[in-house]
Protein backbone atom coordinates (compact mmCIF):
# COMPACT_ATOMS: atom_id res chain seq x y z
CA UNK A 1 -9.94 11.55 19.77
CA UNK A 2 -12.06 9.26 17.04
CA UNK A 3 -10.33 8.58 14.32
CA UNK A 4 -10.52 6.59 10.99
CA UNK A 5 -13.40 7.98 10.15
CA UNK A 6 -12.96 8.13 6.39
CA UNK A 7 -14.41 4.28 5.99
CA UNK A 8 -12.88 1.95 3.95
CA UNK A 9 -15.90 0.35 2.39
CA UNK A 10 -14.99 -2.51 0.32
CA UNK A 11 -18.78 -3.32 -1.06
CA UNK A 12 -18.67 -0.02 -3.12
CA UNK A 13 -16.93 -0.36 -6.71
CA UNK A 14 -13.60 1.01 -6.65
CA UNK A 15 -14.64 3.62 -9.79
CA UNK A 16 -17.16 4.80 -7.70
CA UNK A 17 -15.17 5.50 -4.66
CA UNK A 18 -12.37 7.18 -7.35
CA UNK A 19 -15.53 9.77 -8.38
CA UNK A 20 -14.76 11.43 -5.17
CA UNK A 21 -11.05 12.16 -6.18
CA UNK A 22 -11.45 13.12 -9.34
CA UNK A 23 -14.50 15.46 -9.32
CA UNK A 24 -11.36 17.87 -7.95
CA UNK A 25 -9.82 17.78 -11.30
CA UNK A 26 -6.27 20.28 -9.51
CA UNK A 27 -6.06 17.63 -6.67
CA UNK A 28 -5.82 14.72 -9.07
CA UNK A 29 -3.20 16.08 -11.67
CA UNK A 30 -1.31 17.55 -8.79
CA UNK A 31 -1.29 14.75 -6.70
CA UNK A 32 -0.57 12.45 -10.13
CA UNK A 33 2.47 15.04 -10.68
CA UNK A 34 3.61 14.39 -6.71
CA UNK A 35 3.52 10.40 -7.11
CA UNK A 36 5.59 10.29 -10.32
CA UNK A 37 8.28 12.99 -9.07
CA UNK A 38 9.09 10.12 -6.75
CA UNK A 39 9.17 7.81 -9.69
CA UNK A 40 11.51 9.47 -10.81
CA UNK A 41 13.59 10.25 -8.12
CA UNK A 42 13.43 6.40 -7.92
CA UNK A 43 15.15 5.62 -11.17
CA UNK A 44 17.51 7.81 -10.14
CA UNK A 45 18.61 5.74 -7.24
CA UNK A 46 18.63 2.73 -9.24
CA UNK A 47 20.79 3.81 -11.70
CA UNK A 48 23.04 4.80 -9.37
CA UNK A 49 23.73 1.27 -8.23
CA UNK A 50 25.19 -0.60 -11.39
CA UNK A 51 23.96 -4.32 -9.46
CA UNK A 52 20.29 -3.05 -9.15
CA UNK A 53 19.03 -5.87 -11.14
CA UNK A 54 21.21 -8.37 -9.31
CA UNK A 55 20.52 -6.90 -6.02
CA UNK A 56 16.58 -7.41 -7.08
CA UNK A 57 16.86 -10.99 -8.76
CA UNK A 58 18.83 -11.51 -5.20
CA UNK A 59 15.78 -9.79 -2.90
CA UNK A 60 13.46 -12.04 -5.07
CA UNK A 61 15.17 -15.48 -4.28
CA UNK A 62 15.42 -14.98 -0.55
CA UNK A 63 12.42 -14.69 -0.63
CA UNK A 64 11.14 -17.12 -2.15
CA UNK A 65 13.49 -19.35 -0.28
CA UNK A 66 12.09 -18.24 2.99
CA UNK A 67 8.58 -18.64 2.16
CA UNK A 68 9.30 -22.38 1.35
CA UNK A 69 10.60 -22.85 5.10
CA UNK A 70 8.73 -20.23 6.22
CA UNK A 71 7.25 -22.52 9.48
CA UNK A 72 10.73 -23.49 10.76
CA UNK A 73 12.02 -19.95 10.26
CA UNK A 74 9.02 -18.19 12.17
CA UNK A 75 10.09 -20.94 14.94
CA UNK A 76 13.91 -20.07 15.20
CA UNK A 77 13.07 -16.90 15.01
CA UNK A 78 10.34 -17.28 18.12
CA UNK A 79 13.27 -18.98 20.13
CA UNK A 80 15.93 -16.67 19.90
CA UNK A 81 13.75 -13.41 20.13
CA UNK A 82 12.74 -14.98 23.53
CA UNK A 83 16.11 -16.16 24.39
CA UNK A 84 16.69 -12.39 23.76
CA UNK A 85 14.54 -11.53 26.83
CA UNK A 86 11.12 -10.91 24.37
CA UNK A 87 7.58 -11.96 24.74
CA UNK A 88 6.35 -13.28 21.56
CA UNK A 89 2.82 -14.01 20.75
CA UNK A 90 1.05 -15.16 17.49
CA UNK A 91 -2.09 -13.88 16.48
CA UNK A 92 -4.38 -15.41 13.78
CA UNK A 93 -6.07 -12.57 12.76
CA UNK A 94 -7.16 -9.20 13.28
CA UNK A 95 -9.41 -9.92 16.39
CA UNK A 96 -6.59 -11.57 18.14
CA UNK A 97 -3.93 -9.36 17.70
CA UNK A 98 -6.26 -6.41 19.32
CA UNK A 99 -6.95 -8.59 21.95
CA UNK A 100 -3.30 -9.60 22.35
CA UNK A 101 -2.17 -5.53 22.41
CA UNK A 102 -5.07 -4.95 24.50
CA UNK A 103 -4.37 -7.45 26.83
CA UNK A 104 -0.62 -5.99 27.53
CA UNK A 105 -1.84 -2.83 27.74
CA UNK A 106 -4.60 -3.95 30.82
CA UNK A 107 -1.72 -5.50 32.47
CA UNK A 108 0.87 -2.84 32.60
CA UNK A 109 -1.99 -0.21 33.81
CA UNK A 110 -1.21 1.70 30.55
CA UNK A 111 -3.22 4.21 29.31
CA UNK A 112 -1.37 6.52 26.47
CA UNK A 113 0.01 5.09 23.77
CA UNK A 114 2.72 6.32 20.69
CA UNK A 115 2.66 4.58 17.63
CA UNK A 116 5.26 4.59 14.90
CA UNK A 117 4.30 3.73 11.61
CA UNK A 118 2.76 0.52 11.31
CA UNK A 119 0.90 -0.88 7.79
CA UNK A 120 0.15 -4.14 10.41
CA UNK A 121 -2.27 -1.91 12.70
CA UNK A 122 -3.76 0.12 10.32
CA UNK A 123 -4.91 -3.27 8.50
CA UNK A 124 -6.24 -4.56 12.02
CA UNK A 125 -7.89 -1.15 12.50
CA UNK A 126 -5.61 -1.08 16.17
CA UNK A 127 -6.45 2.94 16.69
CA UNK A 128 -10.51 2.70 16.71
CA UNK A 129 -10.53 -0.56 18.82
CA UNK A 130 -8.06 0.97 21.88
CA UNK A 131 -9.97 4.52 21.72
CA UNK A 132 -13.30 2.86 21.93
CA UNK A 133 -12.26 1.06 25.13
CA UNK A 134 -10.66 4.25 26.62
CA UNK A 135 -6.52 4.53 25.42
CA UNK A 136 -5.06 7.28 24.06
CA UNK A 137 -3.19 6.54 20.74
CA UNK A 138 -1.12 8.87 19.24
CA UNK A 139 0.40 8.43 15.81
CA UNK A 140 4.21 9.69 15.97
CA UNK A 141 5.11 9.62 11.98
CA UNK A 142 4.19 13.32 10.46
CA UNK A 143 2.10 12.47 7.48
CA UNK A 144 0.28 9.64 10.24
CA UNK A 145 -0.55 12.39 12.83
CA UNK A 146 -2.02 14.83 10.21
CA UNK A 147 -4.34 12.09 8.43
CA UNK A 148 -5.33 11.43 12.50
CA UNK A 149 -5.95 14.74 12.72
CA UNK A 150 -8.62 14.57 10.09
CA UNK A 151 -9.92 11.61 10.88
CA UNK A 152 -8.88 9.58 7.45
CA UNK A 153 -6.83 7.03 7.02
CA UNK A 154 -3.54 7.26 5.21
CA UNK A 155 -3.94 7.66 1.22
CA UNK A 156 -0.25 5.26 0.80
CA UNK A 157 1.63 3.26 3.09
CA UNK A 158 5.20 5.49 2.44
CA UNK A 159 3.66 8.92 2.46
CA UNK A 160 0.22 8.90 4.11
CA UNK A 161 -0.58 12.47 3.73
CA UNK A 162 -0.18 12.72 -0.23
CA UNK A 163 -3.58 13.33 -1.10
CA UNK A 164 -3.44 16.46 1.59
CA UNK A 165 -1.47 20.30 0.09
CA UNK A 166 0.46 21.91 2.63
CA UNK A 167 -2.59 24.94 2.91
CA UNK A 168 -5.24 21.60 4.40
CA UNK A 169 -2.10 20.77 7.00
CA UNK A 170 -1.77 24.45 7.78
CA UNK A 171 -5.62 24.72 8.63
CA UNK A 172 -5.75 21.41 10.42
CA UNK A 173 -2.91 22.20 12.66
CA UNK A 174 -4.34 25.81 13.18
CA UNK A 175 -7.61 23.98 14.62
CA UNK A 176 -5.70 21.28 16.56
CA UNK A 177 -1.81 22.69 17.35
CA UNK A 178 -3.03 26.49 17.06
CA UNK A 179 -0.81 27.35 15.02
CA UNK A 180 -1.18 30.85 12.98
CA UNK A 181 -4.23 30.83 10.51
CA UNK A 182 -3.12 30.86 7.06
CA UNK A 183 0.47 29.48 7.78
CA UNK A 184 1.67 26.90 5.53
CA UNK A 185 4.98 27.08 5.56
CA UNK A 186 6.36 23.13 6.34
CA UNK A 187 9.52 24.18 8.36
CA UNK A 188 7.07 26.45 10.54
CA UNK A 189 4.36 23.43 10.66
CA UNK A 190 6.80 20.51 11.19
CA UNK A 191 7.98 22.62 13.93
CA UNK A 192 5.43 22.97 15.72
CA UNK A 193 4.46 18.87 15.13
CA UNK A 194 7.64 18.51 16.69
CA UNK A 195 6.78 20.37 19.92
CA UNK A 196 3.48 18.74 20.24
CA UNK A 197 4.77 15.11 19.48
CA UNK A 198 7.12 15.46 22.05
CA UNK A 199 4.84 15.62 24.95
CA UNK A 200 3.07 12.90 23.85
CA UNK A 201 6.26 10.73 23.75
CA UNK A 202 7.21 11.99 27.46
CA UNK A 203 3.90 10.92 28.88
CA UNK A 204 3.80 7.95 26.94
CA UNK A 205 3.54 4.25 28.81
CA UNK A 206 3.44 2.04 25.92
CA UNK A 207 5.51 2.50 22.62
CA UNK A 208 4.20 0.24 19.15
CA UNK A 209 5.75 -0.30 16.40
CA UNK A 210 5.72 -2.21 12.46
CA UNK A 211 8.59 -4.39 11.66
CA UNK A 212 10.00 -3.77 8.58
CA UNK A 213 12.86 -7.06 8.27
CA UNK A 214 12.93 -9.55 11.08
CA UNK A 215 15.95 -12.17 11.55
CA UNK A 216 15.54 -15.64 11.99
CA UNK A 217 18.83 -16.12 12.62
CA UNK A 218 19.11 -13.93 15.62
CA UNK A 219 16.01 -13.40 16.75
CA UNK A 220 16.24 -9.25 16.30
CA UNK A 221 14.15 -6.83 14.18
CA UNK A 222 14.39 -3.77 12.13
CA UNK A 223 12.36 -0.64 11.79
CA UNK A 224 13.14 2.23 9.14
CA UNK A 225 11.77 5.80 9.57
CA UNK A 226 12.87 8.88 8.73
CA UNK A 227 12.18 10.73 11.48
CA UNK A 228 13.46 8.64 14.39
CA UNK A 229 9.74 8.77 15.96
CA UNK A 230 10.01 4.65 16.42
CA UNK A 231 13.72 5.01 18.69
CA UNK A 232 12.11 8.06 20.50
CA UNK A 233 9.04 5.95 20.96
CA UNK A 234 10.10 2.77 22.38
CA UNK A 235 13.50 4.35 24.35
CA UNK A 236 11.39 6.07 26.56
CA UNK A 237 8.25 4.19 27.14
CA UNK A 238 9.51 0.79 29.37
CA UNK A 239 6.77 -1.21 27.09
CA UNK A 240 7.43 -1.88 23.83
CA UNK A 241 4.56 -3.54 20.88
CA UNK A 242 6.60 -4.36 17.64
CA UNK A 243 3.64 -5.81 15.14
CA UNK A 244 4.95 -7.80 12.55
CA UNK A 245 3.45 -9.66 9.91
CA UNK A 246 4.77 -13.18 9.44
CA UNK A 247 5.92 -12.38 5.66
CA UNK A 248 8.31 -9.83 7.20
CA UNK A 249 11.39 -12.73 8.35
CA UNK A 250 14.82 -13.08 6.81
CA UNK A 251 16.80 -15.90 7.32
CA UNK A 252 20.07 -14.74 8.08
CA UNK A 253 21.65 -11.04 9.23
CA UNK A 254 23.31 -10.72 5.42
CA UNK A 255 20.20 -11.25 4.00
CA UNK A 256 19.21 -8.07 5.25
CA UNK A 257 21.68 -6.18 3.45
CA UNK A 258 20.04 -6.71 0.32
CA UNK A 259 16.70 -5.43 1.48
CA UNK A 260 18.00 -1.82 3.12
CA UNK A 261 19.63 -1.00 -0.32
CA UNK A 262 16.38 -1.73 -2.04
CA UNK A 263 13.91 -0.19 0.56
CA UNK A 264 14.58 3.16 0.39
CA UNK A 265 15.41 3.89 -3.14
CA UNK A 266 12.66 2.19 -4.52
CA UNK A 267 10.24 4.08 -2.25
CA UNK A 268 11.75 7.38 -1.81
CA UNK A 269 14.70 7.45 -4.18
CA UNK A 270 16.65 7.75 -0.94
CA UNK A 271 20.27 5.73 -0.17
CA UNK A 272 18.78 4.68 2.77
CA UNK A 273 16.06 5.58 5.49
CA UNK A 274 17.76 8.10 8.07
CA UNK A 275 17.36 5.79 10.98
CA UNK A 276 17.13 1.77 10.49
CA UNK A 277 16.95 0.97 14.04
CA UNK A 278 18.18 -2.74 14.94
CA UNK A 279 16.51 -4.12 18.19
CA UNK A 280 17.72 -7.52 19.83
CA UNK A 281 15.47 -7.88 22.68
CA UNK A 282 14.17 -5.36 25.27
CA UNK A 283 15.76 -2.28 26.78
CA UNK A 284 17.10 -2.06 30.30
CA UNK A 285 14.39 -2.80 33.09
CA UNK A 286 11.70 -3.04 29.65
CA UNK A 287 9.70 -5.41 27.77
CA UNK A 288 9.27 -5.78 24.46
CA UNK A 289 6.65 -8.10 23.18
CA UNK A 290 6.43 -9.17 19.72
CA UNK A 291 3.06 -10.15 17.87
CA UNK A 292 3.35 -12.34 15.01
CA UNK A 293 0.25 -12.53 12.77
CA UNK A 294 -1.37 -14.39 9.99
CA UNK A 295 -3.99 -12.65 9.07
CA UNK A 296 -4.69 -14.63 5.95
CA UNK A 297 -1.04 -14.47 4.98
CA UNK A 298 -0.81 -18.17 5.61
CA UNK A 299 -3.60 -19.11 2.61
CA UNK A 300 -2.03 -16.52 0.50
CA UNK A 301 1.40 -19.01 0.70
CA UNK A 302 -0.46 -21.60 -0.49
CA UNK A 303 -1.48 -20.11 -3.61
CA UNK A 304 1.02 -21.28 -6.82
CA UNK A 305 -0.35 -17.99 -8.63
CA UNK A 306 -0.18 -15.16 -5.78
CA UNK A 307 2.38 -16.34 -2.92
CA UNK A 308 5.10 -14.12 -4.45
CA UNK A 309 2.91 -11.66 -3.76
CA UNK A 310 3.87 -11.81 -0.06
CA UNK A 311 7.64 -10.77 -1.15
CA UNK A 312 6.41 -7.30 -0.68
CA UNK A 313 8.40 -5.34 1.14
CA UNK A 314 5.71 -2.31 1.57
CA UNK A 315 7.68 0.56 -0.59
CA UNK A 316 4.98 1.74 -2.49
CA UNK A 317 7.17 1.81 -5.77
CA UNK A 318 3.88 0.68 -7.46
CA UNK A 319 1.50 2.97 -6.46
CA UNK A 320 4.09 5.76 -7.18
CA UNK A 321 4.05 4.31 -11.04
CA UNK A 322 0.88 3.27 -11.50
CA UNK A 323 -1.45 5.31 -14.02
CA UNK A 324 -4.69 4.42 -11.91
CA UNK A 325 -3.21 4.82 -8.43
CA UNK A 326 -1.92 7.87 -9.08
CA UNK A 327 -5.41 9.69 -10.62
CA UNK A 328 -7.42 7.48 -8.16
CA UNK A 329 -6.24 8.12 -5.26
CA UNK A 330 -5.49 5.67 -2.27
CA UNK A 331 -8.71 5.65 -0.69
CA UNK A 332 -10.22 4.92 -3.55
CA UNK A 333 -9.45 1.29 -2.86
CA UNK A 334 -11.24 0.83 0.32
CA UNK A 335 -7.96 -1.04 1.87
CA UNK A 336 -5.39 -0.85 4.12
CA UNK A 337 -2.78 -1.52 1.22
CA UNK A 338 -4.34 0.16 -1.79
CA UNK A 339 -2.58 0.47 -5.55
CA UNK A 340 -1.25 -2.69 -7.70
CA UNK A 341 -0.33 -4.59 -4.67
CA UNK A 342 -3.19 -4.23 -2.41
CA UNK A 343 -5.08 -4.82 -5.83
CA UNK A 344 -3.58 -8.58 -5.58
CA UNK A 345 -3.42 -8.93 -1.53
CA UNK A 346 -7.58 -7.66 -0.57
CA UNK A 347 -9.35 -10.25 -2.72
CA UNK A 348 -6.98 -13.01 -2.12
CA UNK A 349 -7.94 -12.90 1.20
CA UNK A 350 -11.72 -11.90 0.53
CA UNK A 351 -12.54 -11.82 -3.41
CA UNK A 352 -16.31 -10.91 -2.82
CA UNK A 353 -15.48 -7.66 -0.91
CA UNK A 354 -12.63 -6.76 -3.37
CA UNK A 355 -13.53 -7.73 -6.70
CA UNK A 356 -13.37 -4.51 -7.88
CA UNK A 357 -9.73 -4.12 -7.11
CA UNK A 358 -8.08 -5.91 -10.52
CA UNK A 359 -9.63 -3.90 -12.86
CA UNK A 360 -8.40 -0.91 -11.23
CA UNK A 361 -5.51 -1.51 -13.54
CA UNK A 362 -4.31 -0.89 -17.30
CA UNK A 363 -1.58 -4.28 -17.62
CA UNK A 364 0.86 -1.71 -18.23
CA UNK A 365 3.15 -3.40 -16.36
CA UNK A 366 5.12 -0.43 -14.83
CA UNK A 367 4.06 -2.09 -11.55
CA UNK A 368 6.30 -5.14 -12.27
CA UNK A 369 9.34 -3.38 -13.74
CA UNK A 370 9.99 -1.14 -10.49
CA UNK A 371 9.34 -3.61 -8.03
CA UNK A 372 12.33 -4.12 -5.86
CA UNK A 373 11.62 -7.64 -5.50
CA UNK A 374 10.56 -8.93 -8.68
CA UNK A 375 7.10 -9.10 -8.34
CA UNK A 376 5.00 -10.08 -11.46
CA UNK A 377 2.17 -8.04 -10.58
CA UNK A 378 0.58 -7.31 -13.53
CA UNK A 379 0.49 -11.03 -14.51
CA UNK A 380 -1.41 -11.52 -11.07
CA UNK A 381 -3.65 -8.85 -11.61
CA UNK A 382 -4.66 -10.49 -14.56
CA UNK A 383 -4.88 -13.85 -12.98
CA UNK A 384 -7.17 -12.40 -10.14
CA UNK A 385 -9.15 -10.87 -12.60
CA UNK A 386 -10.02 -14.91 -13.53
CA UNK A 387 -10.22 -15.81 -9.61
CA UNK A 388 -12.75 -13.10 -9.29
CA UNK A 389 -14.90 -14.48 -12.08
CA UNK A 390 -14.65 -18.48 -11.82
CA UNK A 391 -16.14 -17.60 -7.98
CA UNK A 392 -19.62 -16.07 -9.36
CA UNK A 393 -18.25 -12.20 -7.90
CA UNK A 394 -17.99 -10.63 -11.47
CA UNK A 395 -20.87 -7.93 -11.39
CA UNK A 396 -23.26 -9.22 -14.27
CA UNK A 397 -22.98 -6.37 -16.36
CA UNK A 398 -19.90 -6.63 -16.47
CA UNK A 399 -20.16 -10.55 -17.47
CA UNK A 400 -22.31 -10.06 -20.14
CA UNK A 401 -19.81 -7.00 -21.78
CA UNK A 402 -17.02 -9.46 -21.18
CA UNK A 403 -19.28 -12.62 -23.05
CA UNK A 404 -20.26 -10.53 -26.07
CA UNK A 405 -16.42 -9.18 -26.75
CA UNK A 406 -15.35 -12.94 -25.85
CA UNK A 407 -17.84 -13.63 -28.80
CA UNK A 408 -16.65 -10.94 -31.43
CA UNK A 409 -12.95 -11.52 -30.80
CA UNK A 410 -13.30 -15.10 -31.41
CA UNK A 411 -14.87 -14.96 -35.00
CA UNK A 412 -12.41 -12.27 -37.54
CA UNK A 413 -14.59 -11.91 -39.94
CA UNK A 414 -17.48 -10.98 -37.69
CA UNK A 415 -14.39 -8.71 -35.57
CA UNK A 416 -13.55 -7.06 -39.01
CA UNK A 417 -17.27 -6.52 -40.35
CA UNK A 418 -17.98 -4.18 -36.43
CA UNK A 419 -14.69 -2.47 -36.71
CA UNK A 420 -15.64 -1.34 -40.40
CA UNK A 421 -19.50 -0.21 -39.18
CA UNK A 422 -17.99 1.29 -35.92
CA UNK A 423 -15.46 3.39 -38.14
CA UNK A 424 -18.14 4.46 -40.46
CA UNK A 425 -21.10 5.21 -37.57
CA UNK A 426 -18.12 7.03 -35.24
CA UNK A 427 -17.30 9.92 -38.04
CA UNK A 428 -21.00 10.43 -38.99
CA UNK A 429 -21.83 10.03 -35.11
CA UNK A 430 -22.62 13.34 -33.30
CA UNK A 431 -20.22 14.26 -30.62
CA UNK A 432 -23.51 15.12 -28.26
CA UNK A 433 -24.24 11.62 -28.83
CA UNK A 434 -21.25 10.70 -26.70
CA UNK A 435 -20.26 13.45 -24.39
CA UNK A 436 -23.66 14.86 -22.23
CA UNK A 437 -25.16 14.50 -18.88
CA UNK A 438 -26.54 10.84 -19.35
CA UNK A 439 -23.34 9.41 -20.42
CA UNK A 440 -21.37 9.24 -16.88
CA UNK A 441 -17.80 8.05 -19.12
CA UNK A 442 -18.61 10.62 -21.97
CA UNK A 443 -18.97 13.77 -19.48
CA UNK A 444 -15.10 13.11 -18.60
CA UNK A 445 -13.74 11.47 -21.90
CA UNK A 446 -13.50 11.85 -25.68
CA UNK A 447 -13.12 9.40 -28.12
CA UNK A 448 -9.95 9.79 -30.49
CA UNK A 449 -9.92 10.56 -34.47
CA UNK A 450 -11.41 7.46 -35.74
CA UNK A 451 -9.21 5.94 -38.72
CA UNK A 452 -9.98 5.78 -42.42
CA UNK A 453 -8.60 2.06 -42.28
CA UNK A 454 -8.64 -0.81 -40.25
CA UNK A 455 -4.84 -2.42 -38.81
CA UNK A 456 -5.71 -5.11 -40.74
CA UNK A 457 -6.45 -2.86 -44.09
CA UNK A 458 -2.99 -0.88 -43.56
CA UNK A 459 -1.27 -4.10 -42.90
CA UNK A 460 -2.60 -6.00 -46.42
CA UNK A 461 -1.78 -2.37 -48.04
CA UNK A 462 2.10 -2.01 -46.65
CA UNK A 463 4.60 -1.67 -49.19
CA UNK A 464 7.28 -4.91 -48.76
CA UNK A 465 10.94 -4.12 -47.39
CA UNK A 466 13.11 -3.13 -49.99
């Protein structure tokens, strides 16, 4: 089956790939309404645990502290994962770590493949690349295997099937599972996902998986699901892929205590995930490689302004808070990690195809007050916003808009002599003038009561404290 075929297309504007989500004006308020019922149920969690904010200031410094020593870490951790009995390879980029998983797969004579959830091989595009030469990859995660389905990618890296009601699942599985036409109901549906998904694991020859927290110390890795698809798909297969991006290493096994209490209640307002499976070398009469990759992770470190960005530890807590993400839609970012974060991580690694990406934000900075690790993001939205345009990528429009307000703002009296004109014009102005067919931002939006008086006016005006 082809899949991916939604295409993340990075050269289009990411308001004009959010047109597409929001012409369906019930999809976007329900699917705003989905994203921050998780909020909440997030907040929830943390309140729950009276060290949250110690637990996160904790998260924050290991990481940083690993990041320093990041080389020597990724090196103990290569020597006792292979003292475990693992094969460990290390891929520069996307290219080589398809060649790397292709390359295993050629040698063991494999040809069908089960896939837990892995962020890592959805950003190397893995699926496409092994179908085109002949594999067949099945994704084992739920919300994965209906956006394969369909032929999209997934929408958020926690729950890839948000953008998709439970009546689109019910037809999709009808054409693919035939199921009964018209059911919906998710106990029936899951069900019958269930029977279906467990073929594919019997018949399976390779299992692949992400890495959620790897251990330098030890040399062993951790994956959290919630439906146990990763143990079922690596206990049976005698090949096992774990995919793991080089930010993902801890230094020590208490380290990753911190992490597991933070994971799961910042991105589903759960205790924990139902399984966090702990894997110190291969099974009995197995293998179990282990790819490593850069994948411009490496220049990312480098970078005094955005190296914390690579603290993340994929939870989607952002996306599930932020105003744009949540009315936008993830595809509307044309990357593999979409919202506030992927808004920081896409044009540090390629600002001319993502330059789009920081303005898809208000500086609200929601983003940075649930992040589990302490992430400044809207600061470093702000500061890409600066990358984008000191490198010539700002669309010219767009420089000129920002030039003349650059102008105004700088000179008060020229600031307060517009604002009284644009007060006066606005009431007298037509409202036809602003919301019709050639204004594409009037046909959606309205422009509030103008006041009588300027901030400045009321201020001069206020009666003193008594």
């Amino acid at each position: 089956m082809s899949t991916r075929l939604v295409v993340l297309a990075p050269s289009k504007a990411h308001s004009t790939r959010a047109e597409l989500f929001v012409a369906n004006d019930e999809r976007m308020h329900w699917h705003d309404k989905a994203l921050w019922f998780v909020r909440q149920k997030r907040d929830k969690a943390a309140a729950s645990v009276p060290e949250w904010e110690r637990l996160r200031e904790l998260a924050s410094q290991i990481k940083t502290h690993t990041l320093i020593q990041l080389p020597e870490y990724l090196e103990a951790f290569e020597a006792k994962a292979r003292a475990l009995g693992a094969e460990v390879h290390w891929a520069k980029d996307a290219a080589e770590h398809n060649a790397i998983v292709l390359g295993i797969l050629e040698a063991a004579g494999a040809k069908r493949v089960v896939k837990s959830k892995s962020m890592l091989t959805e950003e190397c595009h893995l699926n496409p690349f092994l179908e085109a030469r002949g594999y067949d990859v099945v994704d084992t995660d739920l919300g994965e295997r209906i956006v394969q389905f369909r032929n999209e990618a997934p929408s958020h890296i926690v729950l890839p099937a948000i953008h998709i009601r439970k009546e689109e699942v019910g037809d999709t599985f009808h054409q693919h599972l035939g199921t009964e036409a018209g059911a919906s109901d998710p106990q029936y549906l899951t069900e019958a996902a269930r029977g279906h998904l467990r073929t594919k694991f019997m018949e399976a020859d390779v299992g692949i998986t992400g890495v959620n927290f790897a251990i330098a110390e030890t040399g062993a890795f951790v994956v959290c699901t919630n439906e146990g698809n990763a143990d079922l798909g690596t206990a049976l297969p005698k090949i096992h892929i774990a995919c793991m991006g080089i930010e993902k290493l801890l230094p020590r096994t208490r380290d990753l205590a911190v992490f597991l209490r933070l994971l799961a209640r910042s991105a589903t307002g759960q205790p924990i995930t139902t399984y966090s499976s702990h894997f110190f070398g291969p099974r009995p009469q197995g293998k179990l490689h282990i790819i490593l990759l850069d994948n411009g992770r490496s220049g990312i470190s480098q970078s005094p302004e955005f190296k914390s960005s690579l603290h993340c530890i994929r939870c989607g807590a952002c996306m599930n808070t932020c105003p744009v993400y949540r009315r936008s839609g993830g595809h509307s970012y044309g990357t593999t990690v979409p919202g506030p974060i992927g808004s920081i991580l896409a044009p540090a690694r390629d600002p001319q195809a993502f330059q789009s990406l920081p303005y898809a934000c208000s500086l609200c900075g929601s983003c940075t007050d649930v992040c589990p690790v302490k992430i400044n993001l809207h600061e470093q939205l702000l500061l890409m916003r600066n990358e984008v345009t000191l490198k010539g990528y700002l669309p010219r429009l767009k420089q000129l808009s920002m030039t003349l307000a650059s102008f105004v703002f700088q000179r008060p009296r020229l600031y307060a002599f517009l604002g009284a004109l644009g007060r006066g014009f606005g009431r007298l102005l037509p409202k036809r003038w602003v919301n019709n067919r050639l204004n594409g931002w009037g046909r959606q939006r309205d422009l509030p009561p103008l006041p009588a008086q300027s901030f400045r006016a009321l201020y001069r005006n206020r009666k003193p404290p008594r």
